[in-house]
PDB file of N, CA and C in Angstrom:
ATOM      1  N   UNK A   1       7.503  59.215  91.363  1.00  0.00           N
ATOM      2  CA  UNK A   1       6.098  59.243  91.711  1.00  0.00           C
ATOM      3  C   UNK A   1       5.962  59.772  93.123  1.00  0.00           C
ATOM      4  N   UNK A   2       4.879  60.332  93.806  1.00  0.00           N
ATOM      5  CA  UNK A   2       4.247  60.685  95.102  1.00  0.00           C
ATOM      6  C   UNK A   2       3.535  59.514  95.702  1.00  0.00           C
ATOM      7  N   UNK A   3       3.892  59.247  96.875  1.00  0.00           N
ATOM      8  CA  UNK A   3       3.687  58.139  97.149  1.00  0.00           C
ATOM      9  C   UNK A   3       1.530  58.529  97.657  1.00  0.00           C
ATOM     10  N   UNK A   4       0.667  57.725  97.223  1.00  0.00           N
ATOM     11  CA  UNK A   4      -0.666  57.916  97.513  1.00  0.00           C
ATOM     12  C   UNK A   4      -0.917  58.206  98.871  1.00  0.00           C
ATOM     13  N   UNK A   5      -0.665  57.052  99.267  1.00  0.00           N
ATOM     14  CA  UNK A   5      -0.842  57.383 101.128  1.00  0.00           C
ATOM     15  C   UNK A   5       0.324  56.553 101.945  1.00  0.00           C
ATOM     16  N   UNK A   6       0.078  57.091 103.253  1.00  0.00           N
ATOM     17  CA  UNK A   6       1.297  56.412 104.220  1.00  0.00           C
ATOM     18  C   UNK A   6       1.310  55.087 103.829  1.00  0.00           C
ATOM     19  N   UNK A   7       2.504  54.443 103.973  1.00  0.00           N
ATOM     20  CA  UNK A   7       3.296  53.669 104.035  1.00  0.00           C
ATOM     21  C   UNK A   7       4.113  52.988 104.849  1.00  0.00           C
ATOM     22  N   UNK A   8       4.203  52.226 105.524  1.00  0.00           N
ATOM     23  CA  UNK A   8       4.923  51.483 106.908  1.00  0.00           C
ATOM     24  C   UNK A   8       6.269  50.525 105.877  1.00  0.00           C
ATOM     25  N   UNK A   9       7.422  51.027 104.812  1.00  0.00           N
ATOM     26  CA  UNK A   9       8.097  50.083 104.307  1.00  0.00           C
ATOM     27  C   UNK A   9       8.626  48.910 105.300  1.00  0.00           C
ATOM     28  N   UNK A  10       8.714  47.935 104.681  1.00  0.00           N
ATOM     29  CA  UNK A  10       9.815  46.742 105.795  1.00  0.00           C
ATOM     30  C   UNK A  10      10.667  45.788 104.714  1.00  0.00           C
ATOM     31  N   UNK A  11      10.425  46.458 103.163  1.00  0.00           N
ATOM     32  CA  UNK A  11      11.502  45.750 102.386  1.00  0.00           C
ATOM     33  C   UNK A  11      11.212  46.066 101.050  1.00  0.00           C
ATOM     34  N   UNK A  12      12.391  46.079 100.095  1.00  0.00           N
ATOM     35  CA  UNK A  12      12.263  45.880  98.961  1.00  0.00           C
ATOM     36  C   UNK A  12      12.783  44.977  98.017  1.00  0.00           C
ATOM     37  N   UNK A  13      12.519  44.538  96.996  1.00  0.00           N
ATOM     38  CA  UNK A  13      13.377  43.307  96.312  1.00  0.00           C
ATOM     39  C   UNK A  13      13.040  44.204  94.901  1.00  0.00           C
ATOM     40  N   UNK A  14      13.751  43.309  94.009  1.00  0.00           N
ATOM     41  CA  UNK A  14      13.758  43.938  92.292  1.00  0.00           C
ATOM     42  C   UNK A  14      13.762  42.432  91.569  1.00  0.00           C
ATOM     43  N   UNK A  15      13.579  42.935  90.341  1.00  0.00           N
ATOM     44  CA  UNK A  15      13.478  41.620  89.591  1.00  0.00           C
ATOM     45  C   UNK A  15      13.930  41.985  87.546  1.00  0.00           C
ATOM     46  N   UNK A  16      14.430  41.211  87.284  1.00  0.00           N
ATOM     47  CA  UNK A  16      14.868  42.015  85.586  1.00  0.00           C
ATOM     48  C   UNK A  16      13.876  40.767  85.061  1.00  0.00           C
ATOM     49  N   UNK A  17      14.321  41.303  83.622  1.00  0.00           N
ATOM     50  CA  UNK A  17      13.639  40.129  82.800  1.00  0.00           C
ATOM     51  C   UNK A  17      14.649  39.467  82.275  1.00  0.00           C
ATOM     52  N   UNK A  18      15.410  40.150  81.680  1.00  0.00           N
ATOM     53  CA  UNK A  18      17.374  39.870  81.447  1.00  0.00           C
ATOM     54  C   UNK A  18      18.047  39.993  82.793  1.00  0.00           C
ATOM     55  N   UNK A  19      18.970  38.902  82.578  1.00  0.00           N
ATOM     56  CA  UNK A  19      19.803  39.493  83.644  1.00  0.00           C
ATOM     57  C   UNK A  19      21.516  39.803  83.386  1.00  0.00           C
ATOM     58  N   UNK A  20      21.596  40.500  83.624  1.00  0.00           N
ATOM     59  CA  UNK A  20      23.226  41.284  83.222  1.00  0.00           C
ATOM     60  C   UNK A  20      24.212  40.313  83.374  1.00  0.00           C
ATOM     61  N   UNK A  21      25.104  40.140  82.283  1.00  0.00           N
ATOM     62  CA  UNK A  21      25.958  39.489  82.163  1.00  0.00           C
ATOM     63  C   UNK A  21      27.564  39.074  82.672  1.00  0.00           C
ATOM     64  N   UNK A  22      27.543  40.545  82.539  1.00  0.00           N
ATOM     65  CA  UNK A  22      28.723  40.535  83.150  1.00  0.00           C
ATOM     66  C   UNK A  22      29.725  42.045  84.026  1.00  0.00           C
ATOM     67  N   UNK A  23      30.496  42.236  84.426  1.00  0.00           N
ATOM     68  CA  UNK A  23      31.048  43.208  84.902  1.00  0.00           C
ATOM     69  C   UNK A  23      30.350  43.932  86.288  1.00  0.00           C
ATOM     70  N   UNK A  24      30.729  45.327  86.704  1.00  0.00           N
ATOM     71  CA  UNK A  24      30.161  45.378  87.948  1.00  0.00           C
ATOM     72  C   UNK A  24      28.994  45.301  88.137  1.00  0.00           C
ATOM     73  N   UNK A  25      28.733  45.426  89.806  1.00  0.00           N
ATOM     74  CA  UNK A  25      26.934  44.495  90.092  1.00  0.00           C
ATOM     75  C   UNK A  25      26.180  45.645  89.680  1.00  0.00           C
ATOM     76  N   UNK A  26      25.064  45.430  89.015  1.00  0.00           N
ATOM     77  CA  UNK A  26      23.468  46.478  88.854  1.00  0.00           C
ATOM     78  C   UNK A  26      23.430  47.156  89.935  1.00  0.00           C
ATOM     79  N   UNK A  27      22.896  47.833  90.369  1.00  0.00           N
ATOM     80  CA  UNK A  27      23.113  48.812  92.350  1.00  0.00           C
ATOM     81  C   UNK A  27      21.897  49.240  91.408  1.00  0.00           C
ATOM     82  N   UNK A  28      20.752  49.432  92.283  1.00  0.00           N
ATOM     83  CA  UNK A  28      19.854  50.194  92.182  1.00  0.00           C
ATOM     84  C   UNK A  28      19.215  50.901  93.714  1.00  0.00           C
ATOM     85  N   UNK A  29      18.809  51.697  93.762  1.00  0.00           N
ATOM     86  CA  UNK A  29      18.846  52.821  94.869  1.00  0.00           C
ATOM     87  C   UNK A  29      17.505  53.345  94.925  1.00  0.00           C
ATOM     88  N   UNK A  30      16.458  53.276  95.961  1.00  0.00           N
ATOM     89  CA  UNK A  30      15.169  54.048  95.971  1.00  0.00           C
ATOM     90  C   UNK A  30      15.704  54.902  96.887  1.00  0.00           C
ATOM     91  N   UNK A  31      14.899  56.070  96.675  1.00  0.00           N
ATOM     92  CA  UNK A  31      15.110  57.361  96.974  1.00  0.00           C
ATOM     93  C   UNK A  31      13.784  57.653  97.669  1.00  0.00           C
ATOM     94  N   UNK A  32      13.673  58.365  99.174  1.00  0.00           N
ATOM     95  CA  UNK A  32      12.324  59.276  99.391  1.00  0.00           C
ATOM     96  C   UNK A  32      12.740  60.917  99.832  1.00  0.00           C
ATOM     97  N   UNK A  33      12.054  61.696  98.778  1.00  0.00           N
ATOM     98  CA  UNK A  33      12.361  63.073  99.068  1.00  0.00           C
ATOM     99  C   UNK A  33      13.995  63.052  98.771  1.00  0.00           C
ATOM    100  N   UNK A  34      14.854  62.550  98.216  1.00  0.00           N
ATOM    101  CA  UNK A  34      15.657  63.085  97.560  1.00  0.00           C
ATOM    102  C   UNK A  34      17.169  62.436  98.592  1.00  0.00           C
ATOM    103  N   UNK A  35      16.810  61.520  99.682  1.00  0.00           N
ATOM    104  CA  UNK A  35      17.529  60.279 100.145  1.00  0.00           C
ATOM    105  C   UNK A  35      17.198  59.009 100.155  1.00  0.00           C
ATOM    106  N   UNK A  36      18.486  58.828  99.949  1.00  0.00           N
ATOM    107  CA  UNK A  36      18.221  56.792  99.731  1.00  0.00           C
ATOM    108  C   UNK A  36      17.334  56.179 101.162  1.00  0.00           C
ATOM    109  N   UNK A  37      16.582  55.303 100.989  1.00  0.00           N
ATOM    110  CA  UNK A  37      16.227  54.894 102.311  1.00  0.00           C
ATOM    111  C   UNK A  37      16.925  53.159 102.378  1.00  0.00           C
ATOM    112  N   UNK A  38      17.772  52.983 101.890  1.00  0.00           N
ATOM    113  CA  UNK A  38      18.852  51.928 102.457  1.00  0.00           C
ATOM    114  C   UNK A  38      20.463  52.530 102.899  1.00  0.00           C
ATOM    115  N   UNK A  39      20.708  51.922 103.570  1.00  0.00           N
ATOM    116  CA  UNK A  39      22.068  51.562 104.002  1.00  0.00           C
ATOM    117  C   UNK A  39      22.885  50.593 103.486  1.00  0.00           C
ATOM    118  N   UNK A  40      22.815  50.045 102.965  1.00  0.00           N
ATOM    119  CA  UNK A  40      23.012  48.496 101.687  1.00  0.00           C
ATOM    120  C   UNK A  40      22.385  48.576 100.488  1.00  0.00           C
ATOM    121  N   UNK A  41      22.359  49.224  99.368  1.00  0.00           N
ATOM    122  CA  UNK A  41      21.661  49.294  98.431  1.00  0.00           C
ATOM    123  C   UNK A  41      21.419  47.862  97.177  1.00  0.00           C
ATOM    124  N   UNK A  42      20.488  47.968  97.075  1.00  0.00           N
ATOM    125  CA  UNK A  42      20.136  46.970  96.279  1.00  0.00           C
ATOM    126  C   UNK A  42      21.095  46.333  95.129  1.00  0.00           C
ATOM    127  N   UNK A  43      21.374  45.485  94.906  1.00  0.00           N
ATOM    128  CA  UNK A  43      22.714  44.855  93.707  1.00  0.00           C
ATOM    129  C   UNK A  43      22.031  43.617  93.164  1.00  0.00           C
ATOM    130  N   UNK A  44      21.941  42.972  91.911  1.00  0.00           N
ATOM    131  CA  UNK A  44      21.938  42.281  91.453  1.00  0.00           C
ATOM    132  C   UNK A  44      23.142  41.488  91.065  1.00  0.00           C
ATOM    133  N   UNK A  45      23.352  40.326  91.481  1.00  0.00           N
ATOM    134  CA  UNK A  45      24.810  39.827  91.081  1.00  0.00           C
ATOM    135  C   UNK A  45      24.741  39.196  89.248  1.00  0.00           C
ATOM    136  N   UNK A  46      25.456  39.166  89.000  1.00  0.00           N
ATOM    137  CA  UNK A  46      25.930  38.787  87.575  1.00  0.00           C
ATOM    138  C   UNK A  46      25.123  37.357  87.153  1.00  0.00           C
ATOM    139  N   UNK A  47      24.187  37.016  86.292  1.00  0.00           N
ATOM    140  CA  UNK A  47      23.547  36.234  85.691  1.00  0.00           C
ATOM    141  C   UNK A  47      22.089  35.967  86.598  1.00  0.00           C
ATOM    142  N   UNK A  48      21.684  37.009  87.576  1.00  0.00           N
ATOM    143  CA  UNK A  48      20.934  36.692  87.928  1.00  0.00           C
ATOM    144  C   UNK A  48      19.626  37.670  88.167  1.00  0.00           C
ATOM    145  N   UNK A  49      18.103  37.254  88.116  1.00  0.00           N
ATOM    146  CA  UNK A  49      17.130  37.749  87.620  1.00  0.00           C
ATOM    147  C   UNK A  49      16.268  38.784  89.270  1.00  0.00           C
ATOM    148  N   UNK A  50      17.000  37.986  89.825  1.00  0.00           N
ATOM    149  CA  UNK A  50      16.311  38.706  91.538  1.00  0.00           C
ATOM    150  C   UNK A  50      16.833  39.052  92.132  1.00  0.00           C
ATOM    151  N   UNK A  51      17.174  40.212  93.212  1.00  0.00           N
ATOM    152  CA  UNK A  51      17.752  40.340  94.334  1.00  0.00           C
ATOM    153  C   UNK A  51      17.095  39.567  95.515  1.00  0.00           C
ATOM    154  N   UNK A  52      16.687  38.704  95.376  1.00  0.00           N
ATOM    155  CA  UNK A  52      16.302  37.672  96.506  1.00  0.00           C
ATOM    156  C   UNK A  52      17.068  36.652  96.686  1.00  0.00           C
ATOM    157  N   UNK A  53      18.075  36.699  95.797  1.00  0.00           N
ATOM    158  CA  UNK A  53      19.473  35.549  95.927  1.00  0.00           C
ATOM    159  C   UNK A  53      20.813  36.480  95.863  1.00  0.00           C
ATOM    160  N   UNK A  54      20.902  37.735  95.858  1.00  0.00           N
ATOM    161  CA  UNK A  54      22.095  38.211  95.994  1.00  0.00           C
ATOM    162  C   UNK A  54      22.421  38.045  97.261  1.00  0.00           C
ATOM    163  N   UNK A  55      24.400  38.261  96.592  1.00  0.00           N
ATOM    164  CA  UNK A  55      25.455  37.946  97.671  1.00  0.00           C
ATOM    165  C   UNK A  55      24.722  38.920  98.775  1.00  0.00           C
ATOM    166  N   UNK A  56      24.802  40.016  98.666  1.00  0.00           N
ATOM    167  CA  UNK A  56      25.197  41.001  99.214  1.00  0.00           C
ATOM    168  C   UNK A  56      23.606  41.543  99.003  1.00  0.00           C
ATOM    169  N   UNK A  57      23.172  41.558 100.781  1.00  0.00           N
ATOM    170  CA  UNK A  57      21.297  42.172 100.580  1.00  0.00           C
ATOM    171  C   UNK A  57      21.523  42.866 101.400  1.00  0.00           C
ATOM    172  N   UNK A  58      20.123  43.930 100.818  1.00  0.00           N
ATOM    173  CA  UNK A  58      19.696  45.836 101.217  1.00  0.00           C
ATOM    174  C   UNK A  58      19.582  45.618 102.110  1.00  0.00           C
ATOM    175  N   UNK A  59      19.972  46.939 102.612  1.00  0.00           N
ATOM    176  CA  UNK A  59      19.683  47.156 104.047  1.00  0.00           C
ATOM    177  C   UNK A  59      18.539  48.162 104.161  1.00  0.00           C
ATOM    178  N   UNK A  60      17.964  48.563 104.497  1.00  0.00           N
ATOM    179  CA  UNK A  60      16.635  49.619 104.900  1.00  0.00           C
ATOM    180  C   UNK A  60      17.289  50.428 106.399  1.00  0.00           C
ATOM    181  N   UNK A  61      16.995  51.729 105.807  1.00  0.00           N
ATOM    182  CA  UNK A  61      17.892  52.915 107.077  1.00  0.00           C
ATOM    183  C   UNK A  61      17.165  52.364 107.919  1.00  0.00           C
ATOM    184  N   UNK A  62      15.930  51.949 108.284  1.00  0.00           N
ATOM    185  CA  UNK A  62      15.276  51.779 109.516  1.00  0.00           C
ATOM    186  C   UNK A  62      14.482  50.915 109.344  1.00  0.00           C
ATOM    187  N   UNK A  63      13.958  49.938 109.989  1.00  0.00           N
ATOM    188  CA  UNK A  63      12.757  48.856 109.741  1.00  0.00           C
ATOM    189  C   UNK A  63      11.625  48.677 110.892  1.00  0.00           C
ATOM    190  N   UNK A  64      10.306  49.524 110.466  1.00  0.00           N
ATOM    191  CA  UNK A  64      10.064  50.108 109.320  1.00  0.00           C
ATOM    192  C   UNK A  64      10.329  50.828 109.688  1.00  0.00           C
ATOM    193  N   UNK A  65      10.404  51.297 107.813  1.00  0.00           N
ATOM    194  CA  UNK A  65      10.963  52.575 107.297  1.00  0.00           C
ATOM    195  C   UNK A  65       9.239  53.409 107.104  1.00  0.00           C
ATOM    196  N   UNK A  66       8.737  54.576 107.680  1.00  0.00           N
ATOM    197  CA  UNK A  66       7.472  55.382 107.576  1.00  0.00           C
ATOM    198  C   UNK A  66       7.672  56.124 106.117  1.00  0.00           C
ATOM    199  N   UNK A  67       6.787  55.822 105.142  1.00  0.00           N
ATOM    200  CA  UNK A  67       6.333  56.807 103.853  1.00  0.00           C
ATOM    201  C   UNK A  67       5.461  57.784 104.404  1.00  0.00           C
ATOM    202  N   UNK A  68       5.427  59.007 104.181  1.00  0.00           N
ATOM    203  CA  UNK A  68       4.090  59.426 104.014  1.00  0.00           C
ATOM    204  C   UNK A  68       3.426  59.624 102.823  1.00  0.00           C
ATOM    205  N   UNK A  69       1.973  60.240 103.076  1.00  0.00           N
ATOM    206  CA  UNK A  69       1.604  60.720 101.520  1.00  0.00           C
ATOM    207  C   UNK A  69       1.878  61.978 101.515  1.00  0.00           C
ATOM    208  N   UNK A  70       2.139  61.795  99.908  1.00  0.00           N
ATOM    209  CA  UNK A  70       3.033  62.653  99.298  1.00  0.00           C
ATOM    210  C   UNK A  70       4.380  62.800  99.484  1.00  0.00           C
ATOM    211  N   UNK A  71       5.640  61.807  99.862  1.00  0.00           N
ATOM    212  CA  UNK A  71       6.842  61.612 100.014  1.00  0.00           C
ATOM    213  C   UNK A  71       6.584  61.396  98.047  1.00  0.00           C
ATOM    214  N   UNK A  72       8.103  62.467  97.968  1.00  0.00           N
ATOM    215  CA  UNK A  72       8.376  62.025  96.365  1.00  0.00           C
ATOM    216  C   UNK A  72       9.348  60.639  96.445  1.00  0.00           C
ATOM    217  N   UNK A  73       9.610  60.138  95.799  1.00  0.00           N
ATOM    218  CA  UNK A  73       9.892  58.955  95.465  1.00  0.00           C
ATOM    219  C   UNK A  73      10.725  58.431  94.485  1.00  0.00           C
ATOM    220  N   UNK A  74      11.815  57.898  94.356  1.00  0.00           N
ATOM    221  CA  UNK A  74      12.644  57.948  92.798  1.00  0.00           C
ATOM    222  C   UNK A  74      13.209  56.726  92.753  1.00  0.00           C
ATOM    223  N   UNK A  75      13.594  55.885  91.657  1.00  0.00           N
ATOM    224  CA  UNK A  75      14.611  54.840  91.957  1.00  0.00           C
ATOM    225  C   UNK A  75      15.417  55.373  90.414  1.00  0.00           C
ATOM    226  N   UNK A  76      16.405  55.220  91.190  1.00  0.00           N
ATOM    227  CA  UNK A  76      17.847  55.398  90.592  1.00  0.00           C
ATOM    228  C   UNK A  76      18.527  54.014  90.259  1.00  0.00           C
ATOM    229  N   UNK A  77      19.320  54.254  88.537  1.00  0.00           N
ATOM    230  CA  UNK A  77      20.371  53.199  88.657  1.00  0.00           C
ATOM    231  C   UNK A  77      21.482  53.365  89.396  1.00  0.00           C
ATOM    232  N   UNK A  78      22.650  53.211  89.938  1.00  0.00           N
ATOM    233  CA  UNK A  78      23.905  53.739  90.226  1.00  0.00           C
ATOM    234  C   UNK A  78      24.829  53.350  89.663  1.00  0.00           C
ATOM    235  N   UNK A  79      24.316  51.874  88.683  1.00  0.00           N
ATOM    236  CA  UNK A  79      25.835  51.314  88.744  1.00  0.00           C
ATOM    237  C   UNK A  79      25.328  50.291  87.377  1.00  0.00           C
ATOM    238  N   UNK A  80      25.962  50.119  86.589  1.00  0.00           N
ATOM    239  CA  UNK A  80      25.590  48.558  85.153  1.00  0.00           C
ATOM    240  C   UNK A  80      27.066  48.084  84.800  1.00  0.00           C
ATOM    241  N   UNK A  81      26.880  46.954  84.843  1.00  0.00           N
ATOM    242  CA  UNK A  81      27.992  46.262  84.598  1.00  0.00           C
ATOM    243  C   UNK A  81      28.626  46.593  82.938  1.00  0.00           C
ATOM    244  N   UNK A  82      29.525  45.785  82.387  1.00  0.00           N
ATOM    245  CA  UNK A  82      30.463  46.263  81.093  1.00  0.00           C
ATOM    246  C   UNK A  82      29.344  45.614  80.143  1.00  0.00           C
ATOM    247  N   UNK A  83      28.880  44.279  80.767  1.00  0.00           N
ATOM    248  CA  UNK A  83      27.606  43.524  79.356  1.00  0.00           C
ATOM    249  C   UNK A  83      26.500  44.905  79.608  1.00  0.00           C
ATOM    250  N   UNK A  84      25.844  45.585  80.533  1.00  0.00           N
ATOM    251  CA  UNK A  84      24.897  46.439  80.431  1.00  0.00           C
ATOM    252  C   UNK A  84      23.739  46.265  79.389  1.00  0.00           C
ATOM    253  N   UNK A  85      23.424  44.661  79.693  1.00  0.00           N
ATOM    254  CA  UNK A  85      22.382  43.996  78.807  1.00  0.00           C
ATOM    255  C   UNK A  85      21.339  43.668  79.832  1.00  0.00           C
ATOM    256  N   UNK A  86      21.116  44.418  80.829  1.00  0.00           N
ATOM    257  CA  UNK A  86      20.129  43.617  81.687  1.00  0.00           C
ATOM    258  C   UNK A  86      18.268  44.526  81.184  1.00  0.00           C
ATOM    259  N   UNK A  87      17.493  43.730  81.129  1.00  0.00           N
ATOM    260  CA  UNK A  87      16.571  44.458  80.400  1.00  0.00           C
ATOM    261  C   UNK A  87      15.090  44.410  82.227  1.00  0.00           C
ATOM    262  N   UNK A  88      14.087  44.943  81.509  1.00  0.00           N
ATOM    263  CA  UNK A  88      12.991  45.126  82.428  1.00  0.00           C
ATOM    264  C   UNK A  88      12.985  45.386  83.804  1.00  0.00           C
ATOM    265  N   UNK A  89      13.176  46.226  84.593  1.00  0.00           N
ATOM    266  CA  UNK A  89      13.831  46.233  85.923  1.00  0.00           C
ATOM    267  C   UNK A  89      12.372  46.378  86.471  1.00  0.00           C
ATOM    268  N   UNK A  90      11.770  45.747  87.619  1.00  0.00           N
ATOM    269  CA  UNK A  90      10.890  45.950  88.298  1.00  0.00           C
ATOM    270  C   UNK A  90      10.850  46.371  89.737  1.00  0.00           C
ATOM    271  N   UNK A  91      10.761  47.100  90.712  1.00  0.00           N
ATOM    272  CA  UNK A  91      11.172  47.602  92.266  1.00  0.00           C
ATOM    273  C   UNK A  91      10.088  46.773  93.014  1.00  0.00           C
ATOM    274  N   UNK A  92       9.711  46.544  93.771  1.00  0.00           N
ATOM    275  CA  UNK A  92       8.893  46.431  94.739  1.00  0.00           C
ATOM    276  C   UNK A  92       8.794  46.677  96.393  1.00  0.00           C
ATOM    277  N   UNK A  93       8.240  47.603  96.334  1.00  0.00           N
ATOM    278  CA  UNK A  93       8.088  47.933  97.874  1.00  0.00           C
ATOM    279  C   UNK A  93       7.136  47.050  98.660  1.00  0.00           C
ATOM    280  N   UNK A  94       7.877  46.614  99.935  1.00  0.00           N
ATOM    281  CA  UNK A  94       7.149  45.371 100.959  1.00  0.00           C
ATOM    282  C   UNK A  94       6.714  46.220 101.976  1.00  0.00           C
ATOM    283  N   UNK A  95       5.367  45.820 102.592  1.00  0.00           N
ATOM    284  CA  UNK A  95       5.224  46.767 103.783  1.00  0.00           C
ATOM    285  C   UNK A  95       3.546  46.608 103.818  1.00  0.00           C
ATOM    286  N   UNK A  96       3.218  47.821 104.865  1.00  0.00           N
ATOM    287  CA  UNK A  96       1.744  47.658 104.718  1.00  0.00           C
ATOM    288  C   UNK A  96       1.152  49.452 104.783  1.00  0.00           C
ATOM    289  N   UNK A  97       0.098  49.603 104.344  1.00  0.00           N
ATOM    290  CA  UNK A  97      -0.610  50.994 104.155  1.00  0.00           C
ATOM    291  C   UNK A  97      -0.408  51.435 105.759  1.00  0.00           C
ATOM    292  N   UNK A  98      -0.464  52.649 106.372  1.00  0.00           N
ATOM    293  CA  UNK A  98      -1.047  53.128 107.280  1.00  0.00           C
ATOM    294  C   UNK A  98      -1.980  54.473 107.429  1.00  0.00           C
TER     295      UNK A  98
END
């Protein structure tokens, strides 16, 4: 998607509806214009529904991180474990309009 208007990011979290069972961690990756904007990318650990309790939390290249409008925008999987049963993935970007 194109992002509507500026954007001031200061975090993101994810959320499944399933959560993956087993094998390596979920990694999911937002992208602006065609780079990641973490340094720590997002992971879901094994049986669990949020990245708000993972081991291991995102880092954001910069805090805040500036969107503008019209930054393209992507989230990528990188990574599913061997169960690769995790269902509904939701992103959420934290921050405020500017």
């Amino acid at each position: 998607w194109r992002m509507p208007f500026g954007f001031s990011l200061t975090g993101v979290r994810a959320s499944l509806t399933t959560a993956q069972s087993a094998g390596d961690l979920l990694t999911v990756d937002v992208k602006r214009n065609g780079t990641s904007v973490f340094t720590t990318k997002i992971t879901f650990d094994n049986g669990e529904k949020t990245t708000v309790t993972a081991a291991s939390v995102s880092v954001l290249s910069s805090t805040p991180l500036a969107l503008a409008a019209d930054d393209e925008m992507t989230i990528d999987i990188n990574q599913v474990g061997s169960g690769a049963d995790a269902t509904g993935l939701k992103v959420y970007l934290l921050g405020t309009p500017t």
